[in-house]
PDB file of N, CA and C in Angstrom:
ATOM      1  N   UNK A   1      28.048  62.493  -4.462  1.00  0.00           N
ATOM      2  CA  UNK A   1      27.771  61.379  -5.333  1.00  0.00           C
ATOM      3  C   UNK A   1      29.022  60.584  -5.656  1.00  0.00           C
ATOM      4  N   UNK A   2      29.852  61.279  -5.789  1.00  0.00           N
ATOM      5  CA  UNK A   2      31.354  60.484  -5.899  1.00  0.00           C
ATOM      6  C   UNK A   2      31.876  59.246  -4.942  1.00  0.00           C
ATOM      7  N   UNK A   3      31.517  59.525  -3.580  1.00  0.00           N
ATOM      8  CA  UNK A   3      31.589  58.663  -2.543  1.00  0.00           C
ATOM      9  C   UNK A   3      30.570  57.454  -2.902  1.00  0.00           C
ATOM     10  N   UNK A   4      29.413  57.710  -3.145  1.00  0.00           N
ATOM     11  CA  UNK A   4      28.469  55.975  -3.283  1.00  0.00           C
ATOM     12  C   UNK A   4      29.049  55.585  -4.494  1.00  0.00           C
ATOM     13  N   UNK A   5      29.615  55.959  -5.874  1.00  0.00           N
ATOM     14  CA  UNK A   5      30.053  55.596  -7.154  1.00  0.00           C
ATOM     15  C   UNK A   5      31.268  54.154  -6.619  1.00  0.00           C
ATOM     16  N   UNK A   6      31.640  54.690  -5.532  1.00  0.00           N
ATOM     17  CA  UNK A   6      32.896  53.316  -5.012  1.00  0.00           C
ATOM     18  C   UNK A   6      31.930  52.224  -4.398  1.00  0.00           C
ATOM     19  N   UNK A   7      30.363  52.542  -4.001  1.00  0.00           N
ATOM     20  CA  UNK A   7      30.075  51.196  -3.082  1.00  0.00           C
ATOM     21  C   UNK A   7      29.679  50.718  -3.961  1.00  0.00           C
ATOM     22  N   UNK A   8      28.949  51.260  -5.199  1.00  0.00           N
ATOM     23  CA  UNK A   8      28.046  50.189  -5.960  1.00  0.00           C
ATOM     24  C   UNK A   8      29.277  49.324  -6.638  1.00  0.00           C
ATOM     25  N   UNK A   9      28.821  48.185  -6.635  1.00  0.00           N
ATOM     26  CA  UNK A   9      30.049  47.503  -7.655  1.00  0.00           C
ATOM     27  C   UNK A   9      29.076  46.787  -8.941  1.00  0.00           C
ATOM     28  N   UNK A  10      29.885  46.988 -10.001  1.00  0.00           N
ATOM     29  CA  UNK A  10      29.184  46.583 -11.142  1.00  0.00           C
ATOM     30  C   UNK A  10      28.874  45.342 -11.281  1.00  0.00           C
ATOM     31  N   UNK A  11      30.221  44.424 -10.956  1.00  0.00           N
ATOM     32  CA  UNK A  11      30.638  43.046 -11.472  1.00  0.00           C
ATOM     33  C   UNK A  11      30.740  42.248  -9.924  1.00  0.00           C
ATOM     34  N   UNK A  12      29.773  41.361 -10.402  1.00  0.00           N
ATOM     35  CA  UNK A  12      30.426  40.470  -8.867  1.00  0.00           C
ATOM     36  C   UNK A  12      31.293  39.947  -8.189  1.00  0.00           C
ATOM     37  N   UNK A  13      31.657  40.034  -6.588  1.00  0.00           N
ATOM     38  CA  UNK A  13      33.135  39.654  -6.287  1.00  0.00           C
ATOM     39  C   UNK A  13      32.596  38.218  -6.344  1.00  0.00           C
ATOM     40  N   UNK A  14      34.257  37.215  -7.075  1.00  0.00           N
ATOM     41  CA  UNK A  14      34.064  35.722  -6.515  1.00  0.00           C
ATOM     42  C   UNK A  14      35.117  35.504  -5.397  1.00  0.00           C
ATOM     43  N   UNK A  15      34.281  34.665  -4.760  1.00  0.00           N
ATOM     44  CA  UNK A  15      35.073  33.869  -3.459  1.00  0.00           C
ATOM     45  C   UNK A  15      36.144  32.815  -3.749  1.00  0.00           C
ATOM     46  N   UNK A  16      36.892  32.659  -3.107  1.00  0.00           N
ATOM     47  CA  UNK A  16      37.984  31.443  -3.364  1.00  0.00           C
ATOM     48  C   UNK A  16      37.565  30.222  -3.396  1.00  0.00           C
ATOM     49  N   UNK A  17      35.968  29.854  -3.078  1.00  0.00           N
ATOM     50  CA  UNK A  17      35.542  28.594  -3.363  1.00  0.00           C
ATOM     51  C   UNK A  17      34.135  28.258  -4.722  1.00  0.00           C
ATOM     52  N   UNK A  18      35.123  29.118  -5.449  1.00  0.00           N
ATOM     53  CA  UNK A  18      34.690  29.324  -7.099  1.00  0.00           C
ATOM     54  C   UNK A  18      33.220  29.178  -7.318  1.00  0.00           C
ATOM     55  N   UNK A  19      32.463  30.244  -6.237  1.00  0.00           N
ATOM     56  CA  UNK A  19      31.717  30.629  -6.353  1.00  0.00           C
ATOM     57  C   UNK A  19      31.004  32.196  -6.025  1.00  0.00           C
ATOM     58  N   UNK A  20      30.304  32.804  -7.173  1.00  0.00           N
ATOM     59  CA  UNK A  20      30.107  34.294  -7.377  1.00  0.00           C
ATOM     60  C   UNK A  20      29.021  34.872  -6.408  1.00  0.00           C
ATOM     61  N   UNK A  21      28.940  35.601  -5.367  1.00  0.00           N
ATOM     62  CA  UNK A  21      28.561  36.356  -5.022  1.00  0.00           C
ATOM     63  C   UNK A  21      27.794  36.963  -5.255  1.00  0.00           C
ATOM     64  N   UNK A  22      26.597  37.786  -5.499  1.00  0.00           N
ATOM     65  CA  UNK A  22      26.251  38.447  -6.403  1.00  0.00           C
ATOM     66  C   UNK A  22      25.115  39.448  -5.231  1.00  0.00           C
ATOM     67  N   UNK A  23      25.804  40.530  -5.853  1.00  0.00           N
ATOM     68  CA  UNK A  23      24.910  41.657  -3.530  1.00  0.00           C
ATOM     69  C   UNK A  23      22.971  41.606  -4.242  1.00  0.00           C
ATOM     70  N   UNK A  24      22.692  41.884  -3.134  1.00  0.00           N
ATOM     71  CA  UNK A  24      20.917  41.857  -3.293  1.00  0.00           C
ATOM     72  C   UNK A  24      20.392  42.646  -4.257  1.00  0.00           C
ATOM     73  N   UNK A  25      19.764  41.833  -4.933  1.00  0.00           N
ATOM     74  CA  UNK A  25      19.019  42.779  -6.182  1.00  0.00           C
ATOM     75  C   UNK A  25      19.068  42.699  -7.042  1.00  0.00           C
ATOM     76  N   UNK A  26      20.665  42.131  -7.316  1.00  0.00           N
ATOM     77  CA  UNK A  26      20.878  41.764  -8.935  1.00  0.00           C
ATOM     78  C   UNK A  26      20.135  40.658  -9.520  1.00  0.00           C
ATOM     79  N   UNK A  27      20.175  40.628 -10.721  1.00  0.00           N
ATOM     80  CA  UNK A  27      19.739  39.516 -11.805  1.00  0.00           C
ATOM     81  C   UNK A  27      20.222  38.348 -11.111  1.00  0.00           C
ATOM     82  N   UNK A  28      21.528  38.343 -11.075  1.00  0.00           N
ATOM     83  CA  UNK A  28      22.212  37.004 -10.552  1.00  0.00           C
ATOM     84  C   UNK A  28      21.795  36.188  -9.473  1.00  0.00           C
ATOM     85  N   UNK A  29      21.757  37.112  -8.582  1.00  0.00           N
ATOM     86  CA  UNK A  29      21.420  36.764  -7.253  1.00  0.00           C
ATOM     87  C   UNK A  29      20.065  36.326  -7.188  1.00  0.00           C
ATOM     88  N   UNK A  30      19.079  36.869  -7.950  1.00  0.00           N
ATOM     89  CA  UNK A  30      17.776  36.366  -8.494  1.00  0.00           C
ATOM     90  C   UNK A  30      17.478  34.952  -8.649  1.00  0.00           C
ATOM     91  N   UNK A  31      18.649  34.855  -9.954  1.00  0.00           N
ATOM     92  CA  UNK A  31      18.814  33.774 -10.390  1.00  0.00           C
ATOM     93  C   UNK A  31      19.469  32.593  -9.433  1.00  0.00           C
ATOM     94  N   UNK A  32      20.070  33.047  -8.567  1.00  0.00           N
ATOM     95  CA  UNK A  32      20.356  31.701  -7.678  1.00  0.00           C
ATOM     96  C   UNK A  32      19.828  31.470  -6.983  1.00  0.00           C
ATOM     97  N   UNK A  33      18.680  32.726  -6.661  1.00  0.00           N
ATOM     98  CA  UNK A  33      17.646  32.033  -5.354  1.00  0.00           C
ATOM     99  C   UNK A  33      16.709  31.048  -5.896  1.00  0.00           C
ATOM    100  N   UNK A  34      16.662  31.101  -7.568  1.00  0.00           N
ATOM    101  CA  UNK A  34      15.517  30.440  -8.285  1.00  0.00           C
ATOM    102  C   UNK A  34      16.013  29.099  -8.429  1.00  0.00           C
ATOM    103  N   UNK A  35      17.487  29.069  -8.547  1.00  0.00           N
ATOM    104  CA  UNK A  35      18.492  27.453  -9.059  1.00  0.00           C
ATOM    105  C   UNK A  35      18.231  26.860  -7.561  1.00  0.00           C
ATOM    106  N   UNK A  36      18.232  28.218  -6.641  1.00  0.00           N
ATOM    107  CA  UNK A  36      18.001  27.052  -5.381  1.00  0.00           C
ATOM    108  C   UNK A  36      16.743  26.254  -5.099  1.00  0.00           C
ATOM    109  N   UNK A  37      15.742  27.100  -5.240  1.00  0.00           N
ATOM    110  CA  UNK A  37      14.335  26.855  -4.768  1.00  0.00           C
ATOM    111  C   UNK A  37      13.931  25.782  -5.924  1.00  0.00           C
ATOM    112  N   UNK A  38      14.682  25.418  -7.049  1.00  0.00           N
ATOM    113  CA  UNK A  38      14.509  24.395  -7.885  1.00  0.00           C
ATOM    114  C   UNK A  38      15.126  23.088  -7.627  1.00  0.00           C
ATOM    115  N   UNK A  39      16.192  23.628  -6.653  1.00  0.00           N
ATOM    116  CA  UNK A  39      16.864  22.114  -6.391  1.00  0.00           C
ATOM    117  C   UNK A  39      16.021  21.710  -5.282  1.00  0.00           C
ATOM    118  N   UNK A  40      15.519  22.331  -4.357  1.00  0.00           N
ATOM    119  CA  UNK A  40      15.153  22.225  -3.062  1.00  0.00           C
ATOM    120  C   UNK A  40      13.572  21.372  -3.818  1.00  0.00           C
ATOM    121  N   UNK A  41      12.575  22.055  -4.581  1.00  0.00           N
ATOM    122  CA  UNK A  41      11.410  21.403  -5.249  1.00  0.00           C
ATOM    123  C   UNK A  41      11.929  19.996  -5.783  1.00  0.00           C
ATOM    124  N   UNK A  42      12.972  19.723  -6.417  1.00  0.00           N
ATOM    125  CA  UNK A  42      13.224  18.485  -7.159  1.00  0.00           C
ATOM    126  C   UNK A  42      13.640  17.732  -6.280  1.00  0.00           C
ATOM    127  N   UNK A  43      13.960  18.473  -4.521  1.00  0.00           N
ATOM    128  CA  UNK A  43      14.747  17.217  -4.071  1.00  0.00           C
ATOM    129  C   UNK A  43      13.489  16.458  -3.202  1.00  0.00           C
ATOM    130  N   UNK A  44      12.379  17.039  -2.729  1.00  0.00           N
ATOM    131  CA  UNK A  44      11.521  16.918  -1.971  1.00  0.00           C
ATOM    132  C   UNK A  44      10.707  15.944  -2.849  1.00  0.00           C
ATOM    133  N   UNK A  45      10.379  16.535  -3.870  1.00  0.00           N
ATOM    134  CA  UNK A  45       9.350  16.082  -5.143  1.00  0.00           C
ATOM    135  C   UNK A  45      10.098  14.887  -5.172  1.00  0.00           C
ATOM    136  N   UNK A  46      11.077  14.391  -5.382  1.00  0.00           N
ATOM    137  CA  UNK A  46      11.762  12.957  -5.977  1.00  0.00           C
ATOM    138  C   UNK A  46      12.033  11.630  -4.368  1.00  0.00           C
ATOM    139  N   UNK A  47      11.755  12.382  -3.162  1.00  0.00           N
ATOM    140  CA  UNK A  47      11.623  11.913  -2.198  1.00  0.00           C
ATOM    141  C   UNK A  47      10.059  11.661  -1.820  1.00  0.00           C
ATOM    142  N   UNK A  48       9.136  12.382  -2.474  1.00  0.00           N
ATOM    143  CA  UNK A  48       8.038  12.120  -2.375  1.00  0.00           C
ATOM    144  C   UNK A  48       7.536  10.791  -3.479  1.00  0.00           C
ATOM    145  N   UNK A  49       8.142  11.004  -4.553  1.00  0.00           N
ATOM    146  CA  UNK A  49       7.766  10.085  -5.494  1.00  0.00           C
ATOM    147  C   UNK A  49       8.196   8.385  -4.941  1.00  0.00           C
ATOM    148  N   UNK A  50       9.433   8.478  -4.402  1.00  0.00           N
ATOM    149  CA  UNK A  50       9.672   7.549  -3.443  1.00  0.00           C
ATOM    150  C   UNK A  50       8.832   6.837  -2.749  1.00  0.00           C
ATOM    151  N   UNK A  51       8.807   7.378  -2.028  1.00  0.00           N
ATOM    152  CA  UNK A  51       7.416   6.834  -1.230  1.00  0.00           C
ATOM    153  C   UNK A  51       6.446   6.522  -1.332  1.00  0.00           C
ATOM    154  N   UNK A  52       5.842   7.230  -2.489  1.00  0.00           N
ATOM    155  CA  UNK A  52       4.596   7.289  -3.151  1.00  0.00           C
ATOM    156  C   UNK A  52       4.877   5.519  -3.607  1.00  0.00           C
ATOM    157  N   UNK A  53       5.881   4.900  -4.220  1.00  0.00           N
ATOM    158  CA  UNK A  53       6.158   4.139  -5.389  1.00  0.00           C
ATOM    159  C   UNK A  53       6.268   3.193  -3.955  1.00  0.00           C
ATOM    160  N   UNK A  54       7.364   3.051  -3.093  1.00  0.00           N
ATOM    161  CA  UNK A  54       7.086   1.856  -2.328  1.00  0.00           C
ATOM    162  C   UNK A  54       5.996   1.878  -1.397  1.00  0.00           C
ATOM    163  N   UNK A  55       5.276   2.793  -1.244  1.00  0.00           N
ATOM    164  CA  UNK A  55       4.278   2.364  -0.828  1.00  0.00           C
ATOM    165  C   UNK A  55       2.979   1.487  -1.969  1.00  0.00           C
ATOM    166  N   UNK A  56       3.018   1.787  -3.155  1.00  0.00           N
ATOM    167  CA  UNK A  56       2.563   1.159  -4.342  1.00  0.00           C
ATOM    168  C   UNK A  56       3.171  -0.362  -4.354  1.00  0.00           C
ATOM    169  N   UNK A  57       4.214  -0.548  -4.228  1.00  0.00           N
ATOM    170  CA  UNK A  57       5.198  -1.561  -4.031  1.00  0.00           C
ATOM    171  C   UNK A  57       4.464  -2.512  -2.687  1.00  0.00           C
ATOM    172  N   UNK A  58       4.215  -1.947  -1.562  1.00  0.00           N
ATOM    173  CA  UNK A  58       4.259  -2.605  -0.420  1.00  0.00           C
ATOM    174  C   UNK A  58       2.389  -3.238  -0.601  1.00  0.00           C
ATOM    175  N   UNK A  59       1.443  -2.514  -1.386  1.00  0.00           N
ATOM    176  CA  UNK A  59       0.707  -2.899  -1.353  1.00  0.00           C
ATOM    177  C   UNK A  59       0.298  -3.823  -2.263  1.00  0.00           C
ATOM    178  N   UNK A  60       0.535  -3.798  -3.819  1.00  0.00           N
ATOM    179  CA  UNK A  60       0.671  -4.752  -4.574  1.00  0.00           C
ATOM    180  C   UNK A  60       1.185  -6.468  -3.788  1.00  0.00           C
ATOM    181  N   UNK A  61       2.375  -6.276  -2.825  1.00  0.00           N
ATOM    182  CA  UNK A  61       2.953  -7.343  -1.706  1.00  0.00           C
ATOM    183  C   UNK A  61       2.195  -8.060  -0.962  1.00  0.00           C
ATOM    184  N   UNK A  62       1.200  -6.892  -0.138  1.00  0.00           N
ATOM    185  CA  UNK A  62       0.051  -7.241   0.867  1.00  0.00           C
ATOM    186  C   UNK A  62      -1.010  -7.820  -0.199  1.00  0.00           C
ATOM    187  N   UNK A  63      -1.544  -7.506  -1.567  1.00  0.00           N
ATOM    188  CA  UNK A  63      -2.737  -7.986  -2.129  1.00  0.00           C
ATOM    189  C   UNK A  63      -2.167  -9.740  -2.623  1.00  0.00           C
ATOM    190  N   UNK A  64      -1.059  -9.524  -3.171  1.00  0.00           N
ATOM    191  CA  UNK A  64      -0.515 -10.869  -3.234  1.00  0.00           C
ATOM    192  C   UNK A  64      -0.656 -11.888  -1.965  1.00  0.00           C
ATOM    193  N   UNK A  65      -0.391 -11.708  -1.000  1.00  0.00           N
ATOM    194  CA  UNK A  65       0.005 -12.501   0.165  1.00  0.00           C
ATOM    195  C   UNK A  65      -1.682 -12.711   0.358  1.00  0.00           C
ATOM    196  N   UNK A  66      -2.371 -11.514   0.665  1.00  0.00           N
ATOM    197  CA  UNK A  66      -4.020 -11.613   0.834  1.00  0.00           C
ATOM    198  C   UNK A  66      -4.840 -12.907  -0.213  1.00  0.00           C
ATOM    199  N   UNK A  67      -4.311 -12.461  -1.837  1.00  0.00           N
ATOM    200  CA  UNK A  67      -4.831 -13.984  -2.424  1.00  0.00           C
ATOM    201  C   UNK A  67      -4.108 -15.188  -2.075  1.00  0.00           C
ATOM    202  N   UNK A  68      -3.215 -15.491  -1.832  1.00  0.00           N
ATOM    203  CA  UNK A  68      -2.289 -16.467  -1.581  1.00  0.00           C
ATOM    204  C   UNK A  68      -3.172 -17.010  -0.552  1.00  0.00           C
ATOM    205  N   UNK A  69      -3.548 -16.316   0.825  1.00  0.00           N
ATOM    206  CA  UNK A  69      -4.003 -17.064   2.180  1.00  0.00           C
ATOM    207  C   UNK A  69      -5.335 -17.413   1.826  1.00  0.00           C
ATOM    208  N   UNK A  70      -6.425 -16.573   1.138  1.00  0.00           N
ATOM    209  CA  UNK A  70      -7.872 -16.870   0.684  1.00  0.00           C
ATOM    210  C   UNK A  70      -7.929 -18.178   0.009  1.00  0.00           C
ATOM    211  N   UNK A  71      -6.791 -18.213  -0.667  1.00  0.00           N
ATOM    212  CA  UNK A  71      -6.836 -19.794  -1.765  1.00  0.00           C
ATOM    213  C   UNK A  71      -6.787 -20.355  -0.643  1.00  0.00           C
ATOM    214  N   UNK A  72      -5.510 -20.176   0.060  1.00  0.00           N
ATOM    215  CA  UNK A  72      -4.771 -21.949   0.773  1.00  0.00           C
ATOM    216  C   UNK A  72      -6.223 -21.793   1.847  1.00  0.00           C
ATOM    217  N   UNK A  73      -6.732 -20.838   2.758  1.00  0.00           N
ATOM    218  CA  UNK A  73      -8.115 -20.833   3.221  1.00  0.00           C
ATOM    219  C   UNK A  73      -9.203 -21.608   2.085  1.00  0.00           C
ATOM    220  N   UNK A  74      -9.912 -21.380   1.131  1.00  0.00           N
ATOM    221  CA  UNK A  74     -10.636 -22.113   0.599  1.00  0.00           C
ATOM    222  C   UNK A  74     -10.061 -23.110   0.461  1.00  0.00           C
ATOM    223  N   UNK A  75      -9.022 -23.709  -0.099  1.00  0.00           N
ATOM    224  CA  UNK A  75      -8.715 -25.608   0.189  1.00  0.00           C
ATOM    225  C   UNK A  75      -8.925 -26.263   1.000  1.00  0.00           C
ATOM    226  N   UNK A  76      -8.411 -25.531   2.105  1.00  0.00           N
ATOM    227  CA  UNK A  76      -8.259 -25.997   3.488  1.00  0.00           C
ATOM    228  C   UNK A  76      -9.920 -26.218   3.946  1.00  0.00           C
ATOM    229  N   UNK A  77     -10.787 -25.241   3.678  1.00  0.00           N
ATOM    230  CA  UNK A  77     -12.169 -25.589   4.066  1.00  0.00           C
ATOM    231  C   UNK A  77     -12.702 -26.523   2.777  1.00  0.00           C
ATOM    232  N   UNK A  78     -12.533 -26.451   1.969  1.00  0.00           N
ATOM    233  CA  UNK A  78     -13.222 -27.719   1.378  1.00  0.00           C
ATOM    234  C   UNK A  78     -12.663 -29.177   1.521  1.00  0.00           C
ATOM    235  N   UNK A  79     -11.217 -29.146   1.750  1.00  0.00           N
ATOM    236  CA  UNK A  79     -10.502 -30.593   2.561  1.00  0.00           C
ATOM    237  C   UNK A  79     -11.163 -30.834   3.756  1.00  0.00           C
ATOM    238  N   UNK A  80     -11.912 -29.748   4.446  1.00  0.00           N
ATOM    239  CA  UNK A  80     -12.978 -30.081   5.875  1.00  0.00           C
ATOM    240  C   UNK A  80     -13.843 -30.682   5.451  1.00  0.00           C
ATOM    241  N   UNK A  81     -14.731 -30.068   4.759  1.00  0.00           N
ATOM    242  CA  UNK A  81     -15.942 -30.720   4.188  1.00  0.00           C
ATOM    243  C   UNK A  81     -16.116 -32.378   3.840  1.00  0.00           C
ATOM    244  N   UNK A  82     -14.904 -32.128   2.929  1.00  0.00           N
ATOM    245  CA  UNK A  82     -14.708 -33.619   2.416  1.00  0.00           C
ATOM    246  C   UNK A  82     -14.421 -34.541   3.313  1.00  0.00           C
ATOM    247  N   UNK A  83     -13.815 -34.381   4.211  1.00  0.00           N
ATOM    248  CA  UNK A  83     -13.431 -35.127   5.652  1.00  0.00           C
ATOM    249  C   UNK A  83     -14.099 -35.521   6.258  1.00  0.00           C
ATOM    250  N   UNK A  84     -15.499 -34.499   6.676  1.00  0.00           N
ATOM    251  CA  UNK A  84     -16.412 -34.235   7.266  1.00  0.00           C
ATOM    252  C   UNK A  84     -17.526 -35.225   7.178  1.00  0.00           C
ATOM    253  N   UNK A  85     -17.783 -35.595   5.917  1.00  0.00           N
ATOM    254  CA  UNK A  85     -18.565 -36.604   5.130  1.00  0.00           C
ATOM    255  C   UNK A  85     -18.308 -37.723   5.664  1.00  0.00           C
ATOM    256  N   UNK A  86     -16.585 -38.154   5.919  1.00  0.00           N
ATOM    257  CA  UNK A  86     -16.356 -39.265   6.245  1.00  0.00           C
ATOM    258  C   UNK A  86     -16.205 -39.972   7.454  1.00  0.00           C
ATOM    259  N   UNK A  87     -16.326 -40.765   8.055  1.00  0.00           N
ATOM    260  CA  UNK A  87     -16.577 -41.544   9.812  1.00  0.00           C
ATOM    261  C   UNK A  87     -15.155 -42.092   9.970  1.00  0.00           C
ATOM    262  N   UNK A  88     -14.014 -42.106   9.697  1.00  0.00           N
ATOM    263  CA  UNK A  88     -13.042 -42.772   9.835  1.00  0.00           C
ATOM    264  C   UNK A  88     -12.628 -41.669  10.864  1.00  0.00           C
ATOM    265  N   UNK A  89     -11.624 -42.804  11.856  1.00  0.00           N
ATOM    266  CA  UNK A  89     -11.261 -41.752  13.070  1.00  0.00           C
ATOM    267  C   UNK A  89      -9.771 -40.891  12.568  1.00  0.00           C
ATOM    268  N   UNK A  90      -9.358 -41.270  11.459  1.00  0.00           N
ATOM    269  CA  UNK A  90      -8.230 -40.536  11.160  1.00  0.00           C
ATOM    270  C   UNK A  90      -8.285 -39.354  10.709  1.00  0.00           C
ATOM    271  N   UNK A  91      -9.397 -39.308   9.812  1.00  0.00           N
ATOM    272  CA  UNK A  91      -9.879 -37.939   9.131  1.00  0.00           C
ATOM    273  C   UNK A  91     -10.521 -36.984  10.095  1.00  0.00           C
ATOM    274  N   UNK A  92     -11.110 -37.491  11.042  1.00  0.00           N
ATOM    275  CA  UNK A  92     -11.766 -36.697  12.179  1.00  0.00           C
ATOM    276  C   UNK A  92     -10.678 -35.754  13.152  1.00  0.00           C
ATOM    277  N   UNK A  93      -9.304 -36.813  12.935  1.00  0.00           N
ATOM    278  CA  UNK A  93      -7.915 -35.902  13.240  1.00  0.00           C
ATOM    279  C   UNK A  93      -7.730 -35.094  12.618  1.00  0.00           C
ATOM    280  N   UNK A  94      -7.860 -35.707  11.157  1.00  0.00           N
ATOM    281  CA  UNK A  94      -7.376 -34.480  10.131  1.00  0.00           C
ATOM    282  C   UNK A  94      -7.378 -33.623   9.925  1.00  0.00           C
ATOM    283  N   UNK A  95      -9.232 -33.968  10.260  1.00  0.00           N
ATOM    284  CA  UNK A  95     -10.049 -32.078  10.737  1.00  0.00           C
ATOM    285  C   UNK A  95      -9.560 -31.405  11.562  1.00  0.00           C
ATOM    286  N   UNK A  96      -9.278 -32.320  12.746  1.00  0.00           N
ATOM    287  CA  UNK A  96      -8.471 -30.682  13.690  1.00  0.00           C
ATOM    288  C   UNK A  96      -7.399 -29.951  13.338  1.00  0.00           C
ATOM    289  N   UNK A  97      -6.665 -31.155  12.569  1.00  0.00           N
ATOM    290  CA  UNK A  97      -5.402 -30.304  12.122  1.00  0.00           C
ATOM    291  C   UNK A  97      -5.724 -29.208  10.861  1.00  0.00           C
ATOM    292  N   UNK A  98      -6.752 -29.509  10.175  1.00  0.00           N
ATOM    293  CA  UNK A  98      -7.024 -28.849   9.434  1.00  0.00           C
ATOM    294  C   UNK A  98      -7.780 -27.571  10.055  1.00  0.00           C
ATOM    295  N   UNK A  99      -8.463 -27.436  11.323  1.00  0.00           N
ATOM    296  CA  UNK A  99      -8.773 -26.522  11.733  1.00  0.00           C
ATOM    297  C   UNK A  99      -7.750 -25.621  12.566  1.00  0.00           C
ATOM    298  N   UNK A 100      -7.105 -26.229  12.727  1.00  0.00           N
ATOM    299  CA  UNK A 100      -6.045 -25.260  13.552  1.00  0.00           C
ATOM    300  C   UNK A 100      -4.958 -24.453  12.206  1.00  0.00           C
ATOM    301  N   UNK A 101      -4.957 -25.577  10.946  1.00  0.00           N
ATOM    302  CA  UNK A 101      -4.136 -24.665  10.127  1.00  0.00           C
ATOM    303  C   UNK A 101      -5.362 -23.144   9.452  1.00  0.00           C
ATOM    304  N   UNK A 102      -6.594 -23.581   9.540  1.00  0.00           N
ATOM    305  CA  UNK A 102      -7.897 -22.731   8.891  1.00  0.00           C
ATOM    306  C   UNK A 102      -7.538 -21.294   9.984  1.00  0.00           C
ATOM    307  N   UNK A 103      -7.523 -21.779  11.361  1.00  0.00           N
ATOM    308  CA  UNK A 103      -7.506 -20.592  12.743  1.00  0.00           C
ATOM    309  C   UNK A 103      -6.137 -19.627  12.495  1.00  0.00           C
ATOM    310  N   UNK A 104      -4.770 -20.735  12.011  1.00  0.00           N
ATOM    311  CA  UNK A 104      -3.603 -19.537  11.864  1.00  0.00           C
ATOM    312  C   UNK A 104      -3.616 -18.876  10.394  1.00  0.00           C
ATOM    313  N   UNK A 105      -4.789 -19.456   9.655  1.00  0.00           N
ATOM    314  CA  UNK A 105      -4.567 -18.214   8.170  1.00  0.00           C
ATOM    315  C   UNK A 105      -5.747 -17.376   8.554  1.00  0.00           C
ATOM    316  N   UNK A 106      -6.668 -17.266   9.431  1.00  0.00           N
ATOM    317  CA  UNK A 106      -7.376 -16.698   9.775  1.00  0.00           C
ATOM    318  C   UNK A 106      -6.862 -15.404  10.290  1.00  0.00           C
ATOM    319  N   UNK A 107      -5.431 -15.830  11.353  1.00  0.00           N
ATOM    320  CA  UNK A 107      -5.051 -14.732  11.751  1.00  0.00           C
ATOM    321  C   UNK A 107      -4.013 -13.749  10.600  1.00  0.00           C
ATOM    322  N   UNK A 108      -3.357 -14.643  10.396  1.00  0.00           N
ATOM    323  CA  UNK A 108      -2.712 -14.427   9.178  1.00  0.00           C
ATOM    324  C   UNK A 108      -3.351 -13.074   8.152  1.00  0.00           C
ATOM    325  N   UNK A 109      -4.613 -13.487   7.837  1.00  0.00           N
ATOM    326  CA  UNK A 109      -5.411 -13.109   7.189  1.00  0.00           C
ATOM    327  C   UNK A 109      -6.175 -11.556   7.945  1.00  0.00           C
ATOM    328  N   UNK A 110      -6.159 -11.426   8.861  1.00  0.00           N
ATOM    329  CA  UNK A 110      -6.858 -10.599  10.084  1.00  0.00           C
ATOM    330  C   UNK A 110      -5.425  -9.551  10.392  1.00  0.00           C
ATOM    331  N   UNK A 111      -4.027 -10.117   9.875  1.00  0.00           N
ATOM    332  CA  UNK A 111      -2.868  -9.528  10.138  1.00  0.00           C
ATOM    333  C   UNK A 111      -2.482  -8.427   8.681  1.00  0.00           C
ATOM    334  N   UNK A 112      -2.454  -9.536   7.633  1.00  0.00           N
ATOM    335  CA  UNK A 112      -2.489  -8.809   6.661  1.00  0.00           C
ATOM    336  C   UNK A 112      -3.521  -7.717   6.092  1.00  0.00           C
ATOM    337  N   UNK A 113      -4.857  -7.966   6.611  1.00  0.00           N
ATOM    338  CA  UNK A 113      -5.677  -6.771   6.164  1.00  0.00           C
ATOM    339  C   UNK A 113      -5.713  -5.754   6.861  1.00  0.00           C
ATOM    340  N   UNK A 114      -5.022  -6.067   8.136  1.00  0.00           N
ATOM    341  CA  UNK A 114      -5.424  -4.601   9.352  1.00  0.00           C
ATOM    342  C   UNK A 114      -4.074  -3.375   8.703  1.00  0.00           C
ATOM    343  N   UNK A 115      -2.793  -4.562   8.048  1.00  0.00           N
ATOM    344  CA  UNK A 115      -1.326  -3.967   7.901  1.00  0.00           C
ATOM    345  C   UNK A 115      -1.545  -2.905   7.190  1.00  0.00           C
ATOM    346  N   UNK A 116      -1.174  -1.586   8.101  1.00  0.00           N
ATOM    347  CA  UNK A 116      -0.919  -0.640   6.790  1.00  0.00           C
ATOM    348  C   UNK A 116       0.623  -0.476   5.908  1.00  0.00           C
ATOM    349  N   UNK A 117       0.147  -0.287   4.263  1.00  0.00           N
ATOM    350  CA  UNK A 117       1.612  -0.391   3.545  1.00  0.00           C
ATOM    351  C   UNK A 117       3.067   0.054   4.518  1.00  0.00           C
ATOM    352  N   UNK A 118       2.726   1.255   4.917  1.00  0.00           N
ATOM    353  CA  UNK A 118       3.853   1.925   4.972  1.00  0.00           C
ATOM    354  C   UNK A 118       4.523   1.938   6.188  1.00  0.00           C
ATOM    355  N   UNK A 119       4.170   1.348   7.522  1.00  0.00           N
ATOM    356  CA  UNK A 119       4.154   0.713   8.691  1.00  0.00           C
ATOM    357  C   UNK A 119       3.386   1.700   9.663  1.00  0.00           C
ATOM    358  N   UNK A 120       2.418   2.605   9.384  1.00  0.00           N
ATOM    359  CA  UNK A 120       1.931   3.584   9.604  1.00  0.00           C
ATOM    360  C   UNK A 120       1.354   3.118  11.071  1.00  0.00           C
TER     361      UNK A 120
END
């Protein structure tokens, strides 16, 4: 019994990079697997929240831009209408131009709803 009395050591050795050691089993050593597995949860968890938030971010962006094109789309079709009514050959231009701007918020519109937030 005299011989194992030298292996157990009571007190933990520290290393020269001022940090304690502590052999398997102890309290200590317990305790740092727990400081670890807490940093490791907080670092994941706060990288998740991340994401979570710009992806919240990116979609709030997309619903904005989505009302933005529906308006300038409804103007744009009731400036048809109104056009439409009328026989002058200028407005009958107007309309096309007005239909070709109606065709690129269309896509516009067909771009932004397919987009997923996160570039998924």
């Amino acid at each position: 019994m005299k011989g194992l009395k030298g292996l157990i050591k009571s007190k933990p050795e520290s290393t020269g990079n001022n940090q304690t050691e502590y052999p398997p089993g102890s309290e200590g050593w317990k305790l740092a697997q727990k400081e670890r597995s807490d940093q490791y949860f907080n670092h994941t968890t706060s990288k998740k929240w991340d994401t979570i938030y710009k992806w919240g971010q990116s979609i709030i962006e997309v619903n904005i831009q989505l009302a933005e094109t529906v308006r300038r789309e409804q103007s744009v079709k009731e400036e048809i209408r109104r056009l439409m009514m009328s026989f002058e050959p200028e407005d009958k231009k107007q309309v096309q131009t007005l239909n070709d701007n109606l065709a690129d918020l269309n896509r516009k519109y067909g771009y932004l709803s397919t987009e997923h937030p996160l570039g998924i």
